[in-house]
PDB file of N, CA and C in Angstrom:
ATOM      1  N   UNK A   1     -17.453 -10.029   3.200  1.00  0.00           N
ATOM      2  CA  UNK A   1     -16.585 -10.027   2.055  1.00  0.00           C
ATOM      3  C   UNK A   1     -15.674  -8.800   2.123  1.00  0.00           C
ATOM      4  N   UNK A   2     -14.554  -8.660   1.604  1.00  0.00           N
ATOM      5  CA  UNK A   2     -13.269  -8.147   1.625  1.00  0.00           C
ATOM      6  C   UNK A   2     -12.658  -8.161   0.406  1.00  0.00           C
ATOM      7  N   UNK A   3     -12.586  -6.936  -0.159  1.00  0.00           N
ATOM      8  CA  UNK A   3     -12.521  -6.741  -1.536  1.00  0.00           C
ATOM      9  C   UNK A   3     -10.876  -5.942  -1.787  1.00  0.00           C
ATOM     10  N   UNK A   4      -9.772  -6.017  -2.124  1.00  0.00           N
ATOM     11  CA  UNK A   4      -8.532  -5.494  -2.517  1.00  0.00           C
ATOM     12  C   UNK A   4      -8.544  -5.604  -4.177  1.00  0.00           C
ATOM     13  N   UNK A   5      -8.190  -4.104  -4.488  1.00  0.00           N
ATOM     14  CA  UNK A   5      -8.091  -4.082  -6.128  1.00  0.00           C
ATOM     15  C   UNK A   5      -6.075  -3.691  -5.879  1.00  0.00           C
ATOM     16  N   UNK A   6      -5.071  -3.852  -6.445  1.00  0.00           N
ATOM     17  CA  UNK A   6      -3.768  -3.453  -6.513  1.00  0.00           C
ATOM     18  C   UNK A   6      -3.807  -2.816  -8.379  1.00  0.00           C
ATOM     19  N   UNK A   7      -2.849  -2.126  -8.187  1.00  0.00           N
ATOM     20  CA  UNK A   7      -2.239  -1.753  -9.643  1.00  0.00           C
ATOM     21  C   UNK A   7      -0.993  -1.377  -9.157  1.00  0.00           C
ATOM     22  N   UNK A   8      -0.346  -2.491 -10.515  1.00  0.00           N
ATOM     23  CA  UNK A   8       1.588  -2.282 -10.433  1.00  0.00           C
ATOM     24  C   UNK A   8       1.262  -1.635 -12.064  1.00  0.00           C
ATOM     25  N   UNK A   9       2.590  -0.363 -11.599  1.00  0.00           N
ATOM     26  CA  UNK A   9       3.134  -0.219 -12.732  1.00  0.00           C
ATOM     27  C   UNK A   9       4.713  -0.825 -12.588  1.00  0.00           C
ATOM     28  N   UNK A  10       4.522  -1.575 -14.144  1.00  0.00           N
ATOM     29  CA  UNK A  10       6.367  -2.560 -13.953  1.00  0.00           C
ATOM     30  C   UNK A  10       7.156  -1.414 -14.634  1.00  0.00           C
ATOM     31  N   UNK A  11       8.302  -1.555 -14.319  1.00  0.00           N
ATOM     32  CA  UNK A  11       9.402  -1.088 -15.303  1.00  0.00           C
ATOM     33  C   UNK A  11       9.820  -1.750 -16.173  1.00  0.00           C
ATOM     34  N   UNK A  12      10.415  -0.437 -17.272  1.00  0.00           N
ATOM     35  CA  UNK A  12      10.118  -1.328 -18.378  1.00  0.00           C
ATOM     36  C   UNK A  12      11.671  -2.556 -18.920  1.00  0.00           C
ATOM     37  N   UNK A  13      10.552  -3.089 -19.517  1.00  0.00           N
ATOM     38  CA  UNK A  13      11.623  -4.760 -19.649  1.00  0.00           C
ATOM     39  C   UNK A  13      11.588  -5.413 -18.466  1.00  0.00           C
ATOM     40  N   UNK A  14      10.677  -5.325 -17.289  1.00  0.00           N
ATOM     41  CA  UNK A  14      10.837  -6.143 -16.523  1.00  0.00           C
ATOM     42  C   UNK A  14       9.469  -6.852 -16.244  1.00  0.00           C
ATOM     43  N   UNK A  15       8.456  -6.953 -17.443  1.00  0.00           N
ATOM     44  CA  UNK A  15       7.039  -7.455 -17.412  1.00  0.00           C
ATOM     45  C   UNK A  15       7.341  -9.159 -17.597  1.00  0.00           C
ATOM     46  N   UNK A  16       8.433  -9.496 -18.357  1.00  0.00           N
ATOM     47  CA  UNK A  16       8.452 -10.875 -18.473  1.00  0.00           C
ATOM     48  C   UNK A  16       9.180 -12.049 -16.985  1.00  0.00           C
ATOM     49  N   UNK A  17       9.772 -11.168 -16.145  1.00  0.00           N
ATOM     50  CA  UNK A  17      10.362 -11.784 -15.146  1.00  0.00           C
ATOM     51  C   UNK A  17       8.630 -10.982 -14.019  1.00  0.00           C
ATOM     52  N   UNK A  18       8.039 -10.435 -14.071  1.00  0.00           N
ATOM     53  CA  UNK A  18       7.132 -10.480 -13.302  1.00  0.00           C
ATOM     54  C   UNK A  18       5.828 -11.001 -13.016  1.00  0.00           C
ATOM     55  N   UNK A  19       5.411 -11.085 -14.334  1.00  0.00           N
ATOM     56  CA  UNK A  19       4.409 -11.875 -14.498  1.00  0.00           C
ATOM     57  C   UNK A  19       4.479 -13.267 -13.792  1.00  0.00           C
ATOM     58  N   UNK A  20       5.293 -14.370 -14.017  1.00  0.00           N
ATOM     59  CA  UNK A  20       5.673 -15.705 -13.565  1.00  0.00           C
ATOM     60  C   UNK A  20       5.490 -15.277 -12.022  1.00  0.00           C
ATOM     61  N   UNK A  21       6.126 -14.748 -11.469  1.00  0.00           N
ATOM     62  CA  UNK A  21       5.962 -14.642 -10.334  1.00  0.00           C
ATOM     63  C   UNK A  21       4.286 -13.873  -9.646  1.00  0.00           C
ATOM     64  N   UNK A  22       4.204 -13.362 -10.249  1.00  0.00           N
ATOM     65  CA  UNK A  22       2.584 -12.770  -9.486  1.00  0.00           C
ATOM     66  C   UNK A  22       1.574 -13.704 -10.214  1.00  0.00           C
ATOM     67  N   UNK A  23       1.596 -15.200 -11.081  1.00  0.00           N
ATOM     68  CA  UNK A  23       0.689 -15.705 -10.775  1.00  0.00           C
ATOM     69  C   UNK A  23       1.198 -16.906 -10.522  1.00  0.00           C
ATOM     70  N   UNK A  24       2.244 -17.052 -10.045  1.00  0.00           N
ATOM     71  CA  UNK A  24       1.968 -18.146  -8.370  1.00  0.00           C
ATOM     72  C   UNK A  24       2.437 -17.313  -7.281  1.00  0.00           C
ATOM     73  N   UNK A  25       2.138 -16.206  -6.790  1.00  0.00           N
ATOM     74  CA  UNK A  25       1.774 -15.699  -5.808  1.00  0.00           C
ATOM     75  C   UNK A  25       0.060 -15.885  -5.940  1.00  0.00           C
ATOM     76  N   UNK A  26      -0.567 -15.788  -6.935  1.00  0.00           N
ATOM     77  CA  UNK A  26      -1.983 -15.445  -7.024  1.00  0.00           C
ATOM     78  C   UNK A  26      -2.955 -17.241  -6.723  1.00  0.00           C
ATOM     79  N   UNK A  27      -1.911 -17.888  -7.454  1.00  0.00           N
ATOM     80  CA  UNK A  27      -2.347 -19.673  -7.442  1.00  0.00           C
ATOM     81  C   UNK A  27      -2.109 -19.933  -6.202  1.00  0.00           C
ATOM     82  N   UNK A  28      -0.816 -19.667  -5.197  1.00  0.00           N
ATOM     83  CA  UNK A  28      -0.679 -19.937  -3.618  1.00  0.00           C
ATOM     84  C   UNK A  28      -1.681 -19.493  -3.021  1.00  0.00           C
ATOM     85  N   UNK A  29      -1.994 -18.237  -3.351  1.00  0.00           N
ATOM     86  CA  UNK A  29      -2.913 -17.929  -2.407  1.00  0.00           C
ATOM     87  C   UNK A  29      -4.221 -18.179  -2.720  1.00  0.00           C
ATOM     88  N   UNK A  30      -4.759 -18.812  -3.493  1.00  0.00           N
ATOM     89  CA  UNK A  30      -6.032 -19.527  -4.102  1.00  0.00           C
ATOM     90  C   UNK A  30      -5.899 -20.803  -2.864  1.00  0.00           C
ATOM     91  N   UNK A  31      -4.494 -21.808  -3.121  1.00  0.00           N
ATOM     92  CA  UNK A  31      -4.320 -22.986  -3.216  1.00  0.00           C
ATOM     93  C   UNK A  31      -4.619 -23.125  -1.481  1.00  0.00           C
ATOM     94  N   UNK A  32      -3.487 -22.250  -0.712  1.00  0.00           N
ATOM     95  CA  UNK A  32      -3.018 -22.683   0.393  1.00  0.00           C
ATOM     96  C   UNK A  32      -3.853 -21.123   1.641  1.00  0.00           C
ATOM     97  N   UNK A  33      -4.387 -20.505   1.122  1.00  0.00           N
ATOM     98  CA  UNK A  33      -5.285 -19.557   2.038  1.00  0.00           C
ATOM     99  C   UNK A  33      -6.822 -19.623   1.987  1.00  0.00           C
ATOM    100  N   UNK A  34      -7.278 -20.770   3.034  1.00  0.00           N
ATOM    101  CA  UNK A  34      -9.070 -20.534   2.938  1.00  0.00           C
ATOM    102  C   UNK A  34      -9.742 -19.284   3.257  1.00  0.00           C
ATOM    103  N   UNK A  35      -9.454 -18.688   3.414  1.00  0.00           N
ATOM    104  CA  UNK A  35      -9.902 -17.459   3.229  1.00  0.00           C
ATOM    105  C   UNK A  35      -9.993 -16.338   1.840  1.00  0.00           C
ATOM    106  N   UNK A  36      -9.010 -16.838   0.981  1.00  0.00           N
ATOM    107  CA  UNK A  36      -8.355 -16.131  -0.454  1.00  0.00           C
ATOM    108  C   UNK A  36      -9.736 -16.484  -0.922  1.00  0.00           C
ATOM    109  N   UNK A  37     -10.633 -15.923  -1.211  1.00  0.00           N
ATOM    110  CA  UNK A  37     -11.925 -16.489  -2.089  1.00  0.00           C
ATOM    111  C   UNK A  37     -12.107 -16.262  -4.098  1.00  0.00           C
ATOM    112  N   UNK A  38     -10.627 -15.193  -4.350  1.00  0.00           N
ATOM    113  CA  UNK A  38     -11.056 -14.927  -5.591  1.00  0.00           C
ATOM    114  C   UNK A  38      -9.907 -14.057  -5.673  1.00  0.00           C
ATOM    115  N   UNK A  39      -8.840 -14.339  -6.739  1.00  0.00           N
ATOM    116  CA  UNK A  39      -7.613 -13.659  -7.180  1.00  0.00           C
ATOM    117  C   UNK A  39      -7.256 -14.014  -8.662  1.00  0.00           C
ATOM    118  N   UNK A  40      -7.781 -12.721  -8.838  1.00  0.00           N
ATOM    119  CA  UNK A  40      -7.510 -12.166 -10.681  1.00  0.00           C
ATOM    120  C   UNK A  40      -6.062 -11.173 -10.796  1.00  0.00           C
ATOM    121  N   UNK A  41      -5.348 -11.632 -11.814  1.00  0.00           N
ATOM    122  CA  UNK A  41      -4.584 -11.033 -11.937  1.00  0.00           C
ATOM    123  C   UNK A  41      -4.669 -10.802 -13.391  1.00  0.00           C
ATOM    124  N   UNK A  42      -4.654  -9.537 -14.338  1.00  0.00           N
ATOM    125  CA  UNK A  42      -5.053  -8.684 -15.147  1.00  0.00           C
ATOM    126  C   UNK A  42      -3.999  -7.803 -15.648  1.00  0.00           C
ATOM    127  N   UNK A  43      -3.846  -7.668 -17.151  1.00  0.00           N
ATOM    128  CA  UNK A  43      -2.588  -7.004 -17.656  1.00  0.00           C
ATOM    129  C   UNK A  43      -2.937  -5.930 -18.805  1.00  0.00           C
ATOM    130  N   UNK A  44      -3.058  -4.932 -18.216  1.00  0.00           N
ATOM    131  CA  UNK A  44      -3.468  -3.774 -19.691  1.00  0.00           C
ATOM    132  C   UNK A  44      -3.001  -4.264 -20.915  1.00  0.00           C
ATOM    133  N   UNK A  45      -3.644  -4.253 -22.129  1.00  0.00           N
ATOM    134  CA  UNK A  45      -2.597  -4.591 -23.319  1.00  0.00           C
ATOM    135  C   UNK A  45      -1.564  -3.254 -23.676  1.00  0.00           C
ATOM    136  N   UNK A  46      -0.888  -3.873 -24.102  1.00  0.00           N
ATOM    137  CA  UNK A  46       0.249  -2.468 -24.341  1.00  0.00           C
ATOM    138  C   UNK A  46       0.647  -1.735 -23.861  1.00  0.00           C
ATOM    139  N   UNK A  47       0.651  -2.060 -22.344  1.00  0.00           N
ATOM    140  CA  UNK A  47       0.981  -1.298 -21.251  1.00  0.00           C
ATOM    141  C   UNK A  47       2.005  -1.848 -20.050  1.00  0.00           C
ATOM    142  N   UNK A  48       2.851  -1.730 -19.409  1.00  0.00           N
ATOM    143  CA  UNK A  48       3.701  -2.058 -18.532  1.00  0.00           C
ATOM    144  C   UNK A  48       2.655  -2.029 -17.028  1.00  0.00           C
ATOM    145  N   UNK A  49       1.385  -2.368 -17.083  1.00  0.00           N
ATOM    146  CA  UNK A  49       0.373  -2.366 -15.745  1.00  0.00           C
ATOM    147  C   UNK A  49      -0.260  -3.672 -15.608  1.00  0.00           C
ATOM    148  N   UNK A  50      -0.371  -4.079 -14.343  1.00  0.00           N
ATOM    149  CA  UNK A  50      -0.785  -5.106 -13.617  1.00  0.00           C
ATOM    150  C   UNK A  50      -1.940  -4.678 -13.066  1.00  0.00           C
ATOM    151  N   UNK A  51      -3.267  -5.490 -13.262  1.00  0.00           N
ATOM    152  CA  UNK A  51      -3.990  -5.069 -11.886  1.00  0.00           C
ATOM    153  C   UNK A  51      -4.955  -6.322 -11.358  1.00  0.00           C
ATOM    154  N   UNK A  52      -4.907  -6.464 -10.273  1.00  0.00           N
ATOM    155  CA  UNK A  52      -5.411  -7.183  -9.693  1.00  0.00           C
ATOM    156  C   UNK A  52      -6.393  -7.262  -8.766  1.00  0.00           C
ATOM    157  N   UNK A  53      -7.348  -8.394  -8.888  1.00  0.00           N
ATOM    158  CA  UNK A  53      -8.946  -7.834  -8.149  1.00  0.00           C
ATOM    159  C   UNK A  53      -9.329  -8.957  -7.367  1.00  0.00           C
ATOM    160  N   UNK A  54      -8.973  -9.317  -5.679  1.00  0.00           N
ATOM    161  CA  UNK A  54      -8.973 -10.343  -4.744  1.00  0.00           C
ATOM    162  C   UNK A  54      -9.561  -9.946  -4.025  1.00  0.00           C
ATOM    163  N   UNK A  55     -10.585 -11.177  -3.754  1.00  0.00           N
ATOM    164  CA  UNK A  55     -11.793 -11.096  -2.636  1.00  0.00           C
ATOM    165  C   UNK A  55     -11.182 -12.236  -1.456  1.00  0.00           C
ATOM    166  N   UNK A  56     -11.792 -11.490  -0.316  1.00  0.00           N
ATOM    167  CA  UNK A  56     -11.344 -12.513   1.147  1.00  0.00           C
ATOM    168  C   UNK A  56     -12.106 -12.490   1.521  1.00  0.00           C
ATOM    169  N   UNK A  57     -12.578 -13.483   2.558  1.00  0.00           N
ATOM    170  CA  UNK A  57     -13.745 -13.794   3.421  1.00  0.00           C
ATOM    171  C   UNK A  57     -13.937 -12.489   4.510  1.00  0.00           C
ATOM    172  N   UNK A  58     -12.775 -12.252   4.565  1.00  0.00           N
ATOM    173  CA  UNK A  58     -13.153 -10.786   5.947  1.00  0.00           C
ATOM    174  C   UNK A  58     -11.212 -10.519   6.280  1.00  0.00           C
ATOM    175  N   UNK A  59     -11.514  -9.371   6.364  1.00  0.00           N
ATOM    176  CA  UNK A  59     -10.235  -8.385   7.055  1.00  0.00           C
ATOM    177  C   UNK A  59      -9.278  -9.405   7.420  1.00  0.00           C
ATOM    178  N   UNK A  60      -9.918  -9.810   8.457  1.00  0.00           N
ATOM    179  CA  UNK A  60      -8.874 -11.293   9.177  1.00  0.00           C
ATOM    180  C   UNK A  60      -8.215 -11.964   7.887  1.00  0.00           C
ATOM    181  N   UNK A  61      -8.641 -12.813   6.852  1.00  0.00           N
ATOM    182  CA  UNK A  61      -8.455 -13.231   5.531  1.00  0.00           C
ATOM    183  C   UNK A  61      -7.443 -12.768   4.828  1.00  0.00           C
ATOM    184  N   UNK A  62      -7.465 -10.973   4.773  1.00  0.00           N
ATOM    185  CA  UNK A  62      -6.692 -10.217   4.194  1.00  0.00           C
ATOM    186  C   UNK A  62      -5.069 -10.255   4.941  1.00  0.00           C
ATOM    187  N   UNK A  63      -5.987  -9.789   6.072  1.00  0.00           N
ATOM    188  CA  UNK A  63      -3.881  -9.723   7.219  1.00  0.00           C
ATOM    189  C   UNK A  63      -3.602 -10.930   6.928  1.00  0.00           C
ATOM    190  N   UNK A  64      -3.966 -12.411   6.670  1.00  0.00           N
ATOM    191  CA  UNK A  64      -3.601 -13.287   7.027  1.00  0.00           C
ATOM    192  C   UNK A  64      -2.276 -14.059   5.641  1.00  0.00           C
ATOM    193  N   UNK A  65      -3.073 -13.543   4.556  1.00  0.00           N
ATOM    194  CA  UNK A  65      -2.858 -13.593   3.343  1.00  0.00           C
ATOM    195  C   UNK A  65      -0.961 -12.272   2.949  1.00  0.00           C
ATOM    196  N   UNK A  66      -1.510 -11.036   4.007  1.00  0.00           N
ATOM    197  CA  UNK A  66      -0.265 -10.263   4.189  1.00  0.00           C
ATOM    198  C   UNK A  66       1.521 -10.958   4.681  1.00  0.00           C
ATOM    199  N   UNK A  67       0.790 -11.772   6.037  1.00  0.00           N
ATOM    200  CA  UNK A  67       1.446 -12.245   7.021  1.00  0.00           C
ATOM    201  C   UNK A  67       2.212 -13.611   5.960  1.00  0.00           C
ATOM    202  N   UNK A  68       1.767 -14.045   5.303  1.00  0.00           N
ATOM    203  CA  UNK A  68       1.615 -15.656   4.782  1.00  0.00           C
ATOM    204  C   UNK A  68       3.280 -15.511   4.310  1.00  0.00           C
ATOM    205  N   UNK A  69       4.022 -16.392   4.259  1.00  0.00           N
ATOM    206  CA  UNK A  69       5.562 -16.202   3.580  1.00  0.00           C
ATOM    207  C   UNK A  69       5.557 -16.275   1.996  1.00  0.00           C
ATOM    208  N   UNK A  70       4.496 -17.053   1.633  1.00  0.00           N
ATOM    209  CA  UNK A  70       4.834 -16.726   0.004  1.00  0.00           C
ATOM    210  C   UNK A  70       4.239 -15.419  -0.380  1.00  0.00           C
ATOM    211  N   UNK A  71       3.278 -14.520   0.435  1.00  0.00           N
ATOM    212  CA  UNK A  71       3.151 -12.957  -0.218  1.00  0.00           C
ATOM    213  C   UNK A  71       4.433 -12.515   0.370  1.00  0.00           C
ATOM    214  N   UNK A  72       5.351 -12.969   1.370  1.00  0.00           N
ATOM    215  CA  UNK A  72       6.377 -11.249   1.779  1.00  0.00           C
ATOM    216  C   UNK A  72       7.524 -11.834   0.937  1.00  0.00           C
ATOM    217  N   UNK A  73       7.684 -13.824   0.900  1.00  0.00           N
ATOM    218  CA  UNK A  73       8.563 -13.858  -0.354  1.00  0.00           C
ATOM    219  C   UNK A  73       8.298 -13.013  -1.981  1.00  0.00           C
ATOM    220  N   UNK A  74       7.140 -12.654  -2.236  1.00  0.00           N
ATOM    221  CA  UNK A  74       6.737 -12.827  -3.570  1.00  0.00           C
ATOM    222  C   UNK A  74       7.015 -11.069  -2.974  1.00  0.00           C
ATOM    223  N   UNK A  75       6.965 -10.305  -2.279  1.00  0.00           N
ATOM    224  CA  UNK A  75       6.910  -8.854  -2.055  1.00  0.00           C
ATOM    225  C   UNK A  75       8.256  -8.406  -2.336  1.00  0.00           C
ATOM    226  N   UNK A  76       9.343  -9.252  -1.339  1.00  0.00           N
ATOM    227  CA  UNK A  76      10.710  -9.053  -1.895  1.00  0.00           C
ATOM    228  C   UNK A  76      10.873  -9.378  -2.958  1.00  0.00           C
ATOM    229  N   UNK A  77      10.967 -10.066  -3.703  1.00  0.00           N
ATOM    230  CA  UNK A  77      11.016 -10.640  -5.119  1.00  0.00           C
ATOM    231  C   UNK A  77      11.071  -9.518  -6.014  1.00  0.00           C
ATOM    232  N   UNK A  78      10.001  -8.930  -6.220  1.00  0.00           N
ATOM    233  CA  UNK A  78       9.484  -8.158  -7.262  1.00  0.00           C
ATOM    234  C   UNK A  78       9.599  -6.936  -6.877  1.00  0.00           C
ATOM    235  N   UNK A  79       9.789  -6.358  -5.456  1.00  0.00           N
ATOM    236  CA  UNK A  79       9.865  -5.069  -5.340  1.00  0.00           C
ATOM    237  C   UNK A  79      11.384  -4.412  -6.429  1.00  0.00           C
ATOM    238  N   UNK A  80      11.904  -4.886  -6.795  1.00  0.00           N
ATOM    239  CA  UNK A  80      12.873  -4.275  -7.970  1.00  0.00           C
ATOM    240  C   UNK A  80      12.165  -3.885  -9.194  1.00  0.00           C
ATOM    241  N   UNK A  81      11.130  -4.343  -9.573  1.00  0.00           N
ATOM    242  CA  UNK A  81      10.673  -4.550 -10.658  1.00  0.00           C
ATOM    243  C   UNK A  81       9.401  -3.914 -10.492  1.00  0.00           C
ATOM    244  N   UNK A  82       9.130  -3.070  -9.417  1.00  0.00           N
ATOM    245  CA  UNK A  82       7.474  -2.279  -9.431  1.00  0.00           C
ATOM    246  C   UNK A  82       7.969  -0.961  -9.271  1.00  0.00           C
ATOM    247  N   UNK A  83       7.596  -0.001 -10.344  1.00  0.00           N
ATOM    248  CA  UNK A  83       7.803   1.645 -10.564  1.00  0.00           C
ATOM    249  C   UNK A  83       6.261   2.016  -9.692  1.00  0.00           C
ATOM    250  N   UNK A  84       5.497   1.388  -9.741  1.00  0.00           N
ATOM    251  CA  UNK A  84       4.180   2.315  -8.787  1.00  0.00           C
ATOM    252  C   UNK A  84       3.622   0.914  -8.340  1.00  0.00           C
ATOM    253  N   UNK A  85       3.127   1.155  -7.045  1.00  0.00           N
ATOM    254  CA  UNK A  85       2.271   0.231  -6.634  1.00  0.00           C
ATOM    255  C   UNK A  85       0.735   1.008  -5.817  1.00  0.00           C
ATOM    256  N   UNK A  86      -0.636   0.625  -5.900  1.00  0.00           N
ATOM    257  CA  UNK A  86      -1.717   1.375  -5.661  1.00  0.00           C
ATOM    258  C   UNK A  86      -2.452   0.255  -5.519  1.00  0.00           C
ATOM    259  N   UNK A  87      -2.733   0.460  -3.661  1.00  0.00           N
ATOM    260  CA  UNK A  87      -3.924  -0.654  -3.204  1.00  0.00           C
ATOM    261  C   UNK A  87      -4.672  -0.023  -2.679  1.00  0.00           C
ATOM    262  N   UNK A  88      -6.150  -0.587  -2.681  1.00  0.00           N
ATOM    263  CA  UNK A  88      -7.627  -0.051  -2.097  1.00  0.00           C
ATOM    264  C   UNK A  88      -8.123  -0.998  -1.802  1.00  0.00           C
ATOM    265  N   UNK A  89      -8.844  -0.700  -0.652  1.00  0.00           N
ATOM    266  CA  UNK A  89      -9.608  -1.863  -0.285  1.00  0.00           C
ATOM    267  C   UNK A  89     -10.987  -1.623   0.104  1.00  0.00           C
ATOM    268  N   UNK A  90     -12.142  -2.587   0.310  1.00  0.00           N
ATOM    269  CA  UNK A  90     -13.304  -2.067   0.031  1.00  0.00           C
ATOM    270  C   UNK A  90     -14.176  -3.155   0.687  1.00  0.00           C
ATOM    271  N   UNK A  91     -14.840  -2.331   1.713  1.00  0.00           N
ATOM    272  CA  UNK A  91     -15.895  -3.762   2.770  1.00  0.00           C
ATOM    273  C   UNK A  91     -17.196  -3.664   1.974  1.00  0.00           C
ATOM    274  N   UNK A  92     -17.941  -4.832   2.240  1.00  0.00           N
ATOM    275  CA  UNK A  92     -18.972  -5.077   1.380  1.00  0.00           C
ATOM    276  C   UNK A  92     -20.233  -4.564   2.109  1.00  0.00           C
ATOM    277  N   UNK A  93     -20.880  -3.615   1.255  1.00  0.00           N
ATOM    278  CA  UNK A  93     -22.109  -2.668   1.811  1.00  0.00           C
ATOM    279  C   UNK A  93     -23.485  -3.502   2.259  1.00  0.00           C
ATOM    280  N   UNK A  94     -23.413  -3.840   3.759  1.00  0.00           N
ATOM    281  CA  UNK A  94     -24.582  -4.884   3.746  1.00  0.00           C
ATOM    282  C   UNK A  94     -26.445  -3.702   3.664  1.00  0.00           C
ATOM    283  N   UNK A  95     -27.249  -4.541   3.036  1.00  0.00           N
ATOM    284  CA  UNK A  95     -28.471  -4.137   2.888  1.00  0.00           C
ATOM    285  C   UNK A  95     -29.431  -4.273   3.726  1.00  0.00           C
TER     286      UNK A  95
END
């Protein structure tokens, strides 16, 4: 498992043209990546912040999901409209 948390901060007045777009970036990649195992997309109340919490089957999953044309369409898209962007990623601690 392959864990990515993101946080956008939007600029402001531009939460209503972004939203639409980051959840069908989030539904594509549910729909059309077997590997995408789990994509939440999450909105502080009263806040101009996005955050989002997507699980992939493994690393491979992740690049693949990078590479895919509706994330680098959906990357151009919105890069006007993101004042901070903050990704981490996190392999799953086997026991």
């Amino acid at each position: 498992m392959y864990a990515v948390t993101v946080t956008f901060r939007i600029k402001p007045g531009r939460m209503d043209a972004f939203l639409p777009l980051m959840l069908a970036n989030a539904r594509t990649s549910l729909a059309e990546e077997p590997g995408c195992l789990q994509f939440d997309v999450c909105r502080a109340p009263g806040e101009d912040v996005v955050f989002l919490y997507e699980i992939y089957a493994d690393r491979a999953a992740f690049d693949a999901h990078l590479a895919s044309a509706h994330f680098k369409a959906f990357d151009v898209e919105v890069a006007a409209m993101v004042e901070d962007k903050r990704v981490a990623l996190f392999e799953e601690v086997l026991r």
